[in-house]
Protein backbone atom coordinates (compact mmCIF):
# COMPACT_ATOMS: atom_id res chain seq x y z
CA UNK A 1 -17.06 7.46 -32.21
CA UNK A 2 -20.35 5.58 -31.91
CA UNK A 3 -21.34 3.88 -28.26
CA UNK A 4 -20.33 0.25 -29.55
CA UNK A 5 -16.50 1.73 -30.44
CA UNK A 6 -16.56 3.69 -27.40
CA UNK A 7 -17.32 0.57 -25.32
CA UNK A 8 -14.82 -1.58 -27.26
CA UNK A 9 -11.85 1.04 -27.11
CA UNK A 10 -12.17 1.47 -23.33
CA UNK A 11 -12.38 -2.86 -22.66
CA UNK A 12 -9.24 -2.58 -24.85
CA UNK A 13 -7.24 -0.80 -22.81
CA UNK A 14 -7.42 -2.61 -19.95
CA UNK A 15 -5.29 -5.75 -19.42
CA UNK A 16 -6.94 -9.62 -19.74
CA UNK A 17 -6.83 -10.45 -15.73
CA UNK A 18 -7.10 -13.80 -16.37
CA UNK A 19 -4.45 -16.10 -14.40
CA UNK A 20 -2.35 -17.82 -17.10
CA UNK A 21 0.77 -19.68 -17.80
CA UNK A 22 4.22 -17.89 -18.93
CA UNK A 23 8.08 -18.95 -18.73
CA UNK A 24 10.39 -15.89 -17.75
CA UNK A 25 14.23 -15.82 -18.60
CA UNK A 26 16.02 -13.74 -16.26
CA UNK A 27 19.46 -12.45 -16.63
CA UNK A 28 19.43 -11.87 -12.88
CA UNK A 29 16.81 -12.72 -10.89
CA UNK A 30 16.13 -11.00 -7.51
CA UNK A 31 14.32 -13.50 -5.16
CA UNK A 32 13.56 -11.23 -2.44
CA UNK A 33 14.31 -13.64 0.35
CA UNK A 34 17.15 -15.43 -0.80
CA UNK A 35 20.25 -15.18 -3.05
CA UNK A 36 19.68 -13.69 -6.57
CA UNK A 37 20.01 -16.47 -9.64
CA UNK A 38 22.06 -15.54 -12.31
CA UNK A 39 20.90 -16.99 -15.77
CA UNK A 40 17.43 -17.71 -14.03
CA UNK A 41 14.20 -19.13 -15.30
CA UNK A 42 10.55 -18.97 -13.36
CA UNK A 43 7.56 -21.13 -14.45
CA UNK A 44 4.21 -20.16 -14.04
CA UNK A 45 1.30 -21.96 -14.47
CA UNK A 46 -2.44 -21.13 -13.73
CA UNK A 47 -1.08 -17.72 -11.94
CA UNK A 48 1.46 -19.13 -9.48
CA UNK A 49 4.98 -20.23 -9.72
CA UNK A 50 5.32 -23.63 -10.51
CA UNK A 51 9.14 -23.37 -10.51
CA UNK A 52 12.15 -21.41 -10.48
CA UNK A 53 15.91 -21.53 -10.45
CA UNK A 54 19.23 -21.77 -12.55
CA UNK A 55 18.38 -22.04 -16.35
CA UNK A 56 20.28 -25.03 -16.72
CA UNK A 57 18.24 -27.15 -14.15
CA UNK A 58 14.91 -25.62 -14.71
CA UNK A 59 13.70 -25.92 -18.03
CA UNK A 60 11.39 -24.18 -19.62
CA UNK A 61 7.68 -25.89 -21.12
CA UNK A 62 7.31 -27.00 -24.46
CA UNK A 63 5.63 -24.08 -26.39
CA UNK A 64 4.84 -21.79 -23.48
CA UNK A 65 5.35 -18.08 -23.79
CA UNK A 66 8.41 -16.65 -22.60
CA UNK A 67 9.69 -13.02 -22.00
CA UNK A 68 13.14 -12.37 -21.18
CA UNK A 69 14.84 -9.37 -19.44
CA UNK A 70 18.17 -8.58 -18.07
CA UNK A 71 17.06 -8.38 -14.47
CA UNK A 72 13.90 -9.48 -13.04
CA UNK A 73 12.14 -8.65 -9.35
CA UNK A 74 8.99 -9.80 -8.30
CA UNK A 75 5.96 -7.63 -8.60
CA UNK A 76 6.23 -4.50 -6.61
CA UNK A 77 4.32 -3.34 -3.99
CA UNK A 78 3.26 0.52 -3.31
CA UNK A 79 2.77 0.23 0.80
CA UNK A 80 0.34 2.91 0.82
CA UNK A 81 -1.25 5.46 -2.01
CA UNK A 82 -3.88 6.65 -2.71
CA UNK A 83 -4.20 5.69 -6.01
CA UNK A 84 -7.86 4.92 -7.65
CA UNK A 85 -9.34 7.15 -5.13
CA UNK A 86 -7.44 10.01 -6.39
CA UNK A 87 -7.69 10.85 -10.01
CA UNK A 88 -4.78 12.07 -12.60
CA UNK A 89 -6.84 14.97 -13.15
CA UNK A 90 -7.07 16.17 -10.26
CA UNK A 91 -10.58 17.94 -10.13
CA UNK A 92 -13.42 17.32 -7.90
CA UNK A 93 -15.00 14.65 -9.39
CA UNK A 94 -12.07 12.18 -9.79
CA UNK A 95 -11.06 13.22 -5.83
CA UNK A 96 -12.54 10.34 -3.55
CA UNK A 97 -9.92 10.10 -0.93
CA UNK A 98 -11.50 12.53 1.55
CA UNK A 99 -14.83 13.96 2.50
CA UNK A 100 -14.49 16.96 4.25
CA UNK A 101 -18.47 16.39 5.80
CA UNK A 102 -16.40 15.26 9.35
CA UNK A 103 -13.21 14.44 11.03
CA UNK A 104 -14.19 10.98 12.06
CA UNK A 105 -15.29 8.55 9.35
CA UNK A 106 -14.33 4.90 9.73
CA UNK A 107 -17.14 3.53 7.96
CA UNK A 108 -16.49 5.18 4.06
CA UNK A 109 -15.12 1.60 2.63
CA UNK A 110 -12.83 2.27 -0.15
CA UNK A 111 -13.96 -0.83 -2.25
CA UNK A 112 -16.99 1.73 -2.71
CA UNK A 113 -14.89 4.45 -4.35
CA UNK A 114 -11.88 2.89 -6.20
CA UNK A 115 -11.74 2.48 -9.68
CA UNK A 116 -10.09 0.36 -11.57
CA UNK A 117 -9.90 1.90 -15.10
CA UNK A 118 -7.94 5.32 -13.44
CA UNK A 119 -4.93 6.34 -15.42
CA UNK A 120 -2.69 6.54 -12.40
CA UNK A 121 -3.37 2.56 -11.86
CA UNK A 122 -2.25 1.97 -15.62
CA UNK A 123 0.57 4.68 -14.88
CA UNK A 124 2.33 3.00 -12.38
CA UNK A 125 1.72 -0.48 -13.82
CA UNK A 126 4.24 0.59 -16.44
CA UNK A 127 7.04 1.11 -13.77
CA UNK A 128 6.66 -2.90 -12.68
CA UNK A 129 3.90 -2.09 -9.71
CA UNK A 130 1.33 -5.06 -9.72
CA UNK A 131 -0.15 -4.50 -5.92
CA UNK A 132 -1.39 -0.96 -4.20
CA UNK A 133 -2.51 -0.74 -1.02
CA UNK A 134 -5.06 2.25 -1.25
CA UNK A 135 -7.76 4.28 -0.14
CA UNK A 136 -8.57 7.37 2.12
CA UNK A 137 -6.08 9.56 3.10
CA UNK A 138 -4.49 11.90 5.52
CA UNK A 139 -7.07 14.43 5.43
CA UNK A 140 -8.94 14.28 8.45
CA UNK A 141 -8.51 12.48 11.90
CA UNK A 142 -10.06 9.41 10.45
CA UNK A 143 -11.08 9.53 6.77
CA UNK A 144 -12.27 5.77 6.19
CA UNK A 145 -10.92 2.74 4.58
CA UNK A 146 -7.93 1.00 2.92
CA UNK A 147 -7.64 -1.97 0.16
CA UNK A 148 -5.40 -4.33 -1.42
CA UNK A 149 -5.82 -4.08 -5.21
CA UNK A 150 -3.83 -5.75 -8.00
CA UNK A 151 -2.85 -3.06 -10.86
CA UNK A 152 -5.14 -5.03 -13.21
CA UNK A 153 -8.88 -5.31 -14.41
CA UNK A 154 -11.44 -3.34 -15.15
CA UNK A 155 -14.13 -3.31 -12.27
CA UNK A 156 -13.22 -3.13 -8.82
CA UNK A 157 -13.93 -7.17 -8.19
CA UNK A 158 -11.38 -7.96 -10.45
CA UNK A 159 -8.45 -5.57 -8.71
CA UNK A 160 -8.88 -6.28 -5.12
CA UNK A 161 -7.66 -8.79 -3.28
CA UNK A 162 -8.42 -7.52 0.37
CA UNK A 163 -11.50 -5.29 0.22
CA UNK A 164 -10.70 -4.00 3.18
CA UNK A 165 -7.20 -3.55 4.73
CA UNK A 166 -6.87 -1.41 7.19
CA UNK A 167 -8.35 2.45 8.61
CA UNK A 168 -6.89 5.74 7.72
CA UNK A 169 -6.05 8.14 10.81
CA UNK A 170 -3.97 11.19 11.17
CA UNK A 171 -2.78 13.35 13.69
CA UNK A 172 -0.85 16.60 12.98
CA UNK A 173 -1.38 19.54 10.92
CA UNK A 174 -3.76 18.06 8.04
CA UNK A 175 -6.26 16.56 10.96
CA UNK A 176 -6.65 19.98 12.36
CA UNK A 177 -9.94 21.23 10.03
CA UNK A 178 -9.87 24.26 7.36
CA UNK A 179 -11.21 26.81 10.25
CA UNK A 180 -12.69 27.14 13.38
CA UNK A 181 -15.47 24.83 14.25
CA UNK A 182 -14.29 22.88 11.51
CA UNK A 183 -12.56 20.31 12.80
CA UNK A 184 -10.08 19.33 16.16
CA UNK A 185 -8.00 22.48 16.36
CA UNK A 186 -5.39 21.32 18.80
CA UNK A 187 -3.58 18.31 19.30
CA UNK A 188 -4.65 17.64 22.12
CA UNK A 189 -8.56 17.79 20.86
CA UNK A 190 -6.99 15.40 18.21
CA UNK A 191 -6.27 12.76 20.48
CA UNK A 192 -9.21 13.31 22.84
CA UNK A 193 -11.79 12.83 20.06
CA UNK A 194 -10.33 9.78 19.34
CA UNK A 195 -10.00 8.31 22.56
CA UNK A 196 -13.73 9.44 22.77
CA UNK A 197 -14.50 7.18 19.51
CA UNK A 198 -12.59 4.23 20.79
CA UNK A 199 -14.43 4.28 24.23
CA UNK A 200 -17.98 4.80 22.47
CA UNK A 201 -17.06 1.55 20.28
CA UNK A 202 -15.99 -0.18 23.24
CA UNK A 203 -19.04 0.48 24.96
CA UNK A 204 -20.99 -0.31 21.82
CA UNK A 205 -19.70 -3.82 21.36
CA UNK A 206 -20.33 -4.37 25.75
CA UNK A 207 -23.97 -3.79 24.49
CA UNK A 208 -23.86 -5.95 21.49
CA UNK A 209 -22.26 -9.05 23.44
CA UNK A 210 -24.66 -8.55 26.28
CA UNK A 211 -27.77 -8.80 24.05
CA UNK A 212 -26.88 -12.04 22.83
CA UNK A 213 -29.33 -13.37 19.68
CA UNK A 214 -32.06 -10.86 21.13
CA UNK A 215 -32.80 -8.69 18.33
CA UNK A 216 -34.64 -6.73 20.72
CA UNK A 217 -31.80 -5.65 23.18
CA UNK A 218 -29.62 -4.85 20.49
CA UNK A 219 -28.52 -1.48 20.21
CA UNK A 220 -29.21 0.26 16.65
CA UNK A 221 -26.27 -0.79 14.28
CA UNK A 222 -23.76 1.80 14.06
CA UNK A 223 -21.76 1.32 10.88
CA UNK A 224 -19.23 3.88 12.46
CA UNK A 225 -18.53 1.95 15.95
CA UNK A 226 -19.00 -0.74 14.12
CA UNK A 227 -15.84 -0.37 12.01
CA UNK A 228 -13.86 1.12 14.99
CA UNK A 229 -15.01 -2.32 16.83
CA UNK A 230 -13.04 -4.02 14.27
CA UNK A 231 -9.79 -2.28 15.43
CA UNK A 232 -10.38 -2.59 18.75
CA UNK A 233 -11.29 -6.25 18.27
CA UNK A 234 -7.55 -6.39 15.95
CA UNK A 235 -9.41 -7.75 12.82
CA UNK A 236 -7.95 -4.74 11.28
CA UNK A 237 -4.97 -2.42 12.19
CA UNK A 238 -5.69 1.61 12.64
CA UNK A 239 -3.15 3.20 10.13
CA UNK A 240 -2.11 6.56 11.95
CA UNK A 241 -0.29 9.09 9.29
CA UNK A 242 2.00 11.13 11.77
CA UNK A 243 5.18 13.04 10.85
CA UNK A 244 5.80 14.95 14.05
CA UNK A 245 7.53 13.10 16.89
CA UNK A 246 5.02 13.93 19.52
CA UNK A 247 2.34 12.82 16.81
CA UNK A 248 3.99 9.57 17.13
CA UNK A 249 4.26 9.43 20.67
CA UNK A 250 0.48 9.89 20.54
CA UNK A 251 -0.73 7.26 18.75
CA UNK A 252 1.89 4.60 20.29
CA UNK A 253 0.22 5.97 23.85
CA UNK A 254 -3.13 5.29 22.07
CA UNK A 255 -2.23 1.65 21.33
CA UNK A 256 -0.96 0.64 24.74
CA UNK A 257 -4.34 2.37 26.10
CA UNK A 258 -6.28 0.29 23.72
CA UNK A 259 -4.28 -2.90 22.60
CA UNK A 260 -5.05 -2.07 18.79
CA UNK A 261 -2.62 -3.09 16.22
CA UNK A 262 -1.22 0.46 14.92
CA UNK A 263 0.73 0.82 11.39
CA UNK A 264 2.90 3.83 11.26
CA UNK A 265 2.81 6.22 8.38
CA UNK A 266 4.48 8.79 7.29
CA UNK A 267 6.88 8.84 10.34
CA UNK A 268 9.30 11.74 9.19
CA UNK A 269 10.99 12.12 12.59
CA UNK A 270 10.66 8.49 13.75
CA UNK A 271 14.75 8.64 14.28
CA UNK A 272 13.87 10.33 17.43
CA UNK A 273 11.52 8.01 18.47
CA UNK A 274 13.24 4.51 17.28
CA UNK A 275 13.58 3.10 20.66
CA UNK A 276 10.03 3.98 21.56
CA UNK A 277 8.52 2.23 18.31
CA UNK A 278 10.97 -0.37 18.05
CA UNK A 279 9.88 -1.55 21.75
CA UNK A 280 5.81 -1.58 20.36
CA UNK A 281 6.75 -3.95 17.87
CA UNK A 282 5.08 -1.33 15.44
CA UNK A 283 6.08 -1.24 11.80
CA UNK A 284 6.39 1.76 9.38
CA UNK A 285 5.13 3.00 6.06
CA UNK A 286 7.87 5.57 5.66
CA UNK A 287 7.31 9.09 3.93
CA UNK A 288 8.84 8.91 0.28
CA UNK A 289 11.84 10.16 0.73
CA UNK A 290 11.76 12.39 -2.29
CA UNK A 291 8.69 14.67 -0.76
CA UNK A 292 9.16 18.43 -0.05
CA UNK A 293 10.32 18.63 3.15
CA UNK A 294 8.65 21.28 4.74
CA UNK A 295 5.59 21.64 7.44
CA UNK A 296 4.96 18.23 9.10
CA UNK A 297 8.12 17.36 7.04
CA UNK A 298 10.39 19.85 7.79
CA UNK A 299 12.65 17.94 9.88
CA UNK A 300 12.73 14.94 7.96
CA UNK A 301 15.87 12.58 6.51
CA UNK A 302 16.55 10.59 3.39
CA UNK A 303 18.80 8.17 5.54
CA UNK A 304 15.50 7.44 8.32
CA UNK A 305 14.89 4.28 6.53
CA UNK A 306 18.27 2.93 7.19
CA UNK A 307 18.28 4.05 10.92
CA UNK A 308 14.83 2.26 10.89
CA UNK A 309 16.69 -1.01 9.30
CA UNK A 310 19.67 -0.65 11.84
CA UNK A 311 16.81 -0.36 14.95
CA UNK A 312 15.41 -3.73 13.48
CA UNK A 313 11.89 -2.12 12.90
CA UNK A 314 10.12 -3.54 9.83
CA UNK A 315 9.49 -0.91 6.96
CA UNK A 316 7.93 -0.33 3.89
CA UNK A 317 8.19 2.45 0.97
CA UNK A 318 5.30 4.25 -0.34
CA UNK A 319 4.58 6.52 -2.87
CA UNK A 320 2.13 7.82 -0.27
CA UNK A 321 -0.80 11.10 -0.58
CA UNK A 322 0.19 13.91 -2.81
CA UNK A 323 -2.27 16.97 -3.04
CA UNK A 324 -1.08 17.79 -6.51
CA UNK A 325 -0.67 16.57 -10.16
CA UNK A 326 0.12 13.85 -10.75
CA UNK A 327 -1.60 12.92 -7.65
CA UNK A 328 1.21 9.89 -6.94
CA UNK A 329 4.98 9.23 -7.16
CA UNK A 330 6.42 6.14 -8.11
CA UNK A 331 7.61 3.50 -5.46
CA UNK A 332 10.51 2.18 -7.36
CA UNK A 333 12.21 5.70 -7.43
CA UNK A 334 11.36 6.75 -3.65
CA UNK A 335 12.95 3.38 -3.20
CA UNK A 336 16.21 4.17 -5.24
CA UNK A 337 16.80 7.84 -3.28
CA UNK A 338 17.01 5.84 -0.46
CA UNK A 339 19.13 3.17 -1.72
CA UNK A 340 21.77 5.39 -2.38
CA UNK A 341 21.11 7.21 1.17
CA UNK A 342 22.46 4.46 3.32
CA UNK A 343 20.40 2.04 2.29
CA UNK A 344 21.66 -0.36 0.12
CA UNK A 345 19.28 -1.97 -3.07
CA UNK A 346 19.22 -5.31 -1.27
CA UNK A 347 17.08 -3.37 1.81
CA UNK A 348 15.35 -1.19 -0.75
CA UNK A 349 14.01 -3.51 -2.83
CA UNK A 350 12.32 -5.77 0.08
CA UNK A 351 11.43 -2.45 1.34
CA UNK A 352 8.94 -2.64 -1.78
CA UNK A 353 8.43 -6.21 -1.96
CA UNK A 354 8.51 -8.79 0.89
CA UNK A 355 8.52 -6.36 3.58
CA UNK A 356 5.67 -4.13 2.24
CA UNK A 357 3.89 -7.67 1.72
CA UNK A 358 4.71 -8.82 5.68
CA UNK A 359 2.86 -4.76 7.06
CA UNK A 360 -0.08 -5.76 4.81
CA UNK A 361 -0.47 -9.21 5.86
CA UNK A 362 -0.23 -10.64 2.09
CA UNK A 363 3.78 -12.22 2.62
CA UNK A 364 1.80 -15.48 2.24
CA UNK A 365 0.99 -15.18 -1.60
CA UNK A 366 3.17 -11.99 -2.91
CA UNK A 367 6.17 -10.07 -2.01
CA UNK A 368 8.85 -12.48 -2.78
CA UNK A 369 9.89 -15.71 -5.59
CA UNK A 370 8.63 -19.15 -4.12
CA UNK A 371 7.05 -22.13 -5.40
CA UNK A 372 2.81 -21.42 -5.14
CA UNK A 373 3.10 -17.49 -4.76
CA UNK A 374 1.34 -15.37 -7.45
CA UNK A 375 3.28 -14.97 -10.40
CA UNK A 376 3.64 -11.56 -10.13
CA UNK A 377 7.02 -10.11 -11.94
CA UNK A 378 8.53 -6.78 -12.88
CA UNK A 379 11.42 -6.89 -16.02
CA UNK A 380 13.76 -4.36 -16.24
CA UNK A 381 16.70 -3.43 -18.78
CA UNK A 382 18.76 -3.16 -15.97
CA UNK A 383 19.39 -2.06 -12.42
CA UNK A 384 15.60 -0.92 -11.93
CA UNK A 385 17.05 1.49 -8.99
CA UNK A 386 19.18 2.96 -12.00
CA UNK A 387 16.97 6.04 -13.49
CA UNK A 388 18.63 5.18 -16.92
CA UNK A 389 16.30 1.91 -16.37
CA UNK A 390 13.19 1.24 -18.32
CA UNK A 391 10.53 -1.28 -17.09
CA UNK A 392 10.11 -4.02 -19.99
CA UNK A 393 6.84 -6.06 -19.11
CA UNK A 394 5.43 -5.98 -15.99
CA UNK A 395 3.43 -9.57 -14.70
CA UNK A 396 0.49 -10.13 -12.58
CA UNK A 397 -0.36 -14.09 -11.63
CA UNK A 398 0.78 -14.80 -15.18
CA UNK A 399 -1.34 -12.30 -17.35
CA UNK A 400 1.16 -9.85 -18.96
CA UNK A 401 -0.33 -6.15 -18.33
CA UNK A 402 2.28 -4.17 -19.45
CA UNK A 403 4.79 -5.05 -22.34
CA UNK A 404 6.56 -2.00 -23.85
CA UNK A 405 9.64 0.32 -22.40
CA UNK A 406 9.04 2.79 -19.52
């Protein structure tokens, strides 16, 4: 295959991003926030819904394009992956979600390292996933940055829609270093070093306010304090993956000290903590709840995420780090084990829609059917918690990017 063909075979396999108009008849219709609609039908024009409801009192554009599926969800949203960081392949070179060159790196943005054309994106795209929320993992005490993408386009620009969403930090087991010297060995040294960073960035910005416009009393810029600032200063939350329940004791004790906003994740033994998280007003990013359970895990529950739903603490699923092949799970399923855990689908599926949109701060143009959101749509064949299933099309702001049976 000559350079040209090369060039022209890779464009083609990734989907036209392009906001565009498209009619959808839905057998059932899953709003997210209200009452499904049986016998449904959603307008979208230029990207956003222009209209939705019963077929009979919505009708449906002269000569637009229309797909049609037996039930119908809107687009769904993977709380937290690592997807486009970390490559299907799984080798070195396709493995972005960590550096191991130090435990505390705030300022590695993830817009700088995700990529668009990876498999995984296109993989997951076929299961009805149109938003990830991405970047560094649980590797290290802080490994760097998070984004909102879109599963669509073909360069970075055309994928994100918040470049940068929040900052990766972990305490437990995977935070401790691969050896002596290598990293904070304790948890104790865990938490001090981080306390350490957050005071240093406090002190940092004191300096920066007090030199006013004088370039010349300005400390040198610090791109790390500079992004821990930013936390401090809540223009971005500190995502803290902790499994263990004195892990989460840790980094609620850290954001009372501090006054950042803090974002959960992981959280396997949060059922011992609920009062104590429920009372910081701090949401979750649950472990899947198909993950081994064993080490940080190993006293983890399927039913958590309905003890977290009857404790009134907002939740989201994710499909979350994974260290092997495939390198991701899919959402929709981790959702489903714990649908028929305690659950319930209704829970589940806002678990994966409007609530994982309300923890990333997006509720405002995704997560759920209304008038002026993004059309953003999975189609399914049936119950999509059902593993007999198959994803039929799968729409983002009115571009079809997946049409086939998965």
């Amino acid at each position: 295959m000559n350079g040209s063909l090369a060039l022209l075979a890779l464009v083609l396999l990734v989907p036209v991003s392009a906001a565009q108009d498209l009619a959808i008849r839905a057998g059932l219709l899953h709003t997210a926030e209200s009452a499904p609609i049986r016998d449904a039908v959603v307008v979208v024009r230029a990207g956003q819904i222009a209209a939705f409801g019963p077929a009979a009192s919505t009708p449906i554009p002269t000569g637009m394009r229309t797909l049609s599926a037996a039930v119908v969800t809107p687009g769904i949203v993977d709380a937290h992956c690592v997807i486009g960081l970390a490559g299907h392949l799984n080798q070195p070179h396709d493995q972005d979600q960590h550096d191991p060159s130090g435990p505390i790196q705030p300022e590695l943005r993830a817009i700088d390292a995700y990529n668009a054309r990876e498999r995984l994106v296109e993989w997951v795209r076929g299961f009805g996933v149109t938003t990830l929320h991405t970047g560094h993992g649980p590797n290290a005490l802080i490994t760097g940055q998070t984004l909102i993408a879109k599963t669509r386009g073909g360069t970075v620009d055309e994928a994100v829609i918040v470049p940068r969403a929040m900052i990766a930090a972990t305490l437990g087991k995977d935070a401790r270093g691969d050896g002596p010297g290598k990293g904070p060995g304790t948890a104790g040294k865990q938490v001090a070093l981080l306390r350490e960073a957050l005071i240093g960035a406090q002190e940092y910005a004191v300096k920066v306010a007090n030199a006013g416009g004088d370039a010349a009393k300005r400390p040198d810029r610090d791109l790390r304090k500079e992004a821990l600032v930013d936390v401090l200063q809540q223009k971005v939350p500190l995502l803290v993956t902790a499994q263990r329940h004195q892990d989460i004791e840790s980094a609620l004790r850290l954001q009372r000290e501090f006054g950042f906003r803090l974002v959960l994740d992981g959280a396997a033994e949060a059922y011992v903590v609920l009062d104590s998280i429920r009372a910081a007003v701090v949401p979750v990013l649950a472990h899947p709840p198909m993950a081994r359970f064993w080490g940080e895990l190993e006293n983890a529950s399927r039913s958590t995420p309905t003890k977290l739903r009857d404790a009134g603490i907002l939740f989201a699923f994710q499909s979350g780090y994974e260290s092997y092949v495939p390198k991701t799970r899919v959402v929709l399923y981790e959702a489903a084990i714990a649908a028929a855990h305690g659950l319930g689908p209704d829970a589940a599926l806002r678990a994966i829609t409007i609530d994982a949109a309300r923890i990333l701060g997006v509720e405002a143009r995704l997560g759920s059917v209304a008038v002026g959101k993004d059309g953003d749509f999975a189609l399914y064949d049936g119950d999509p918690f059902e593993y007999t299933s198959h994803c039929l099309a799968t729409v983002i702001e009115g571009s079809v990017v997946f049409e086939g049976r998965r």
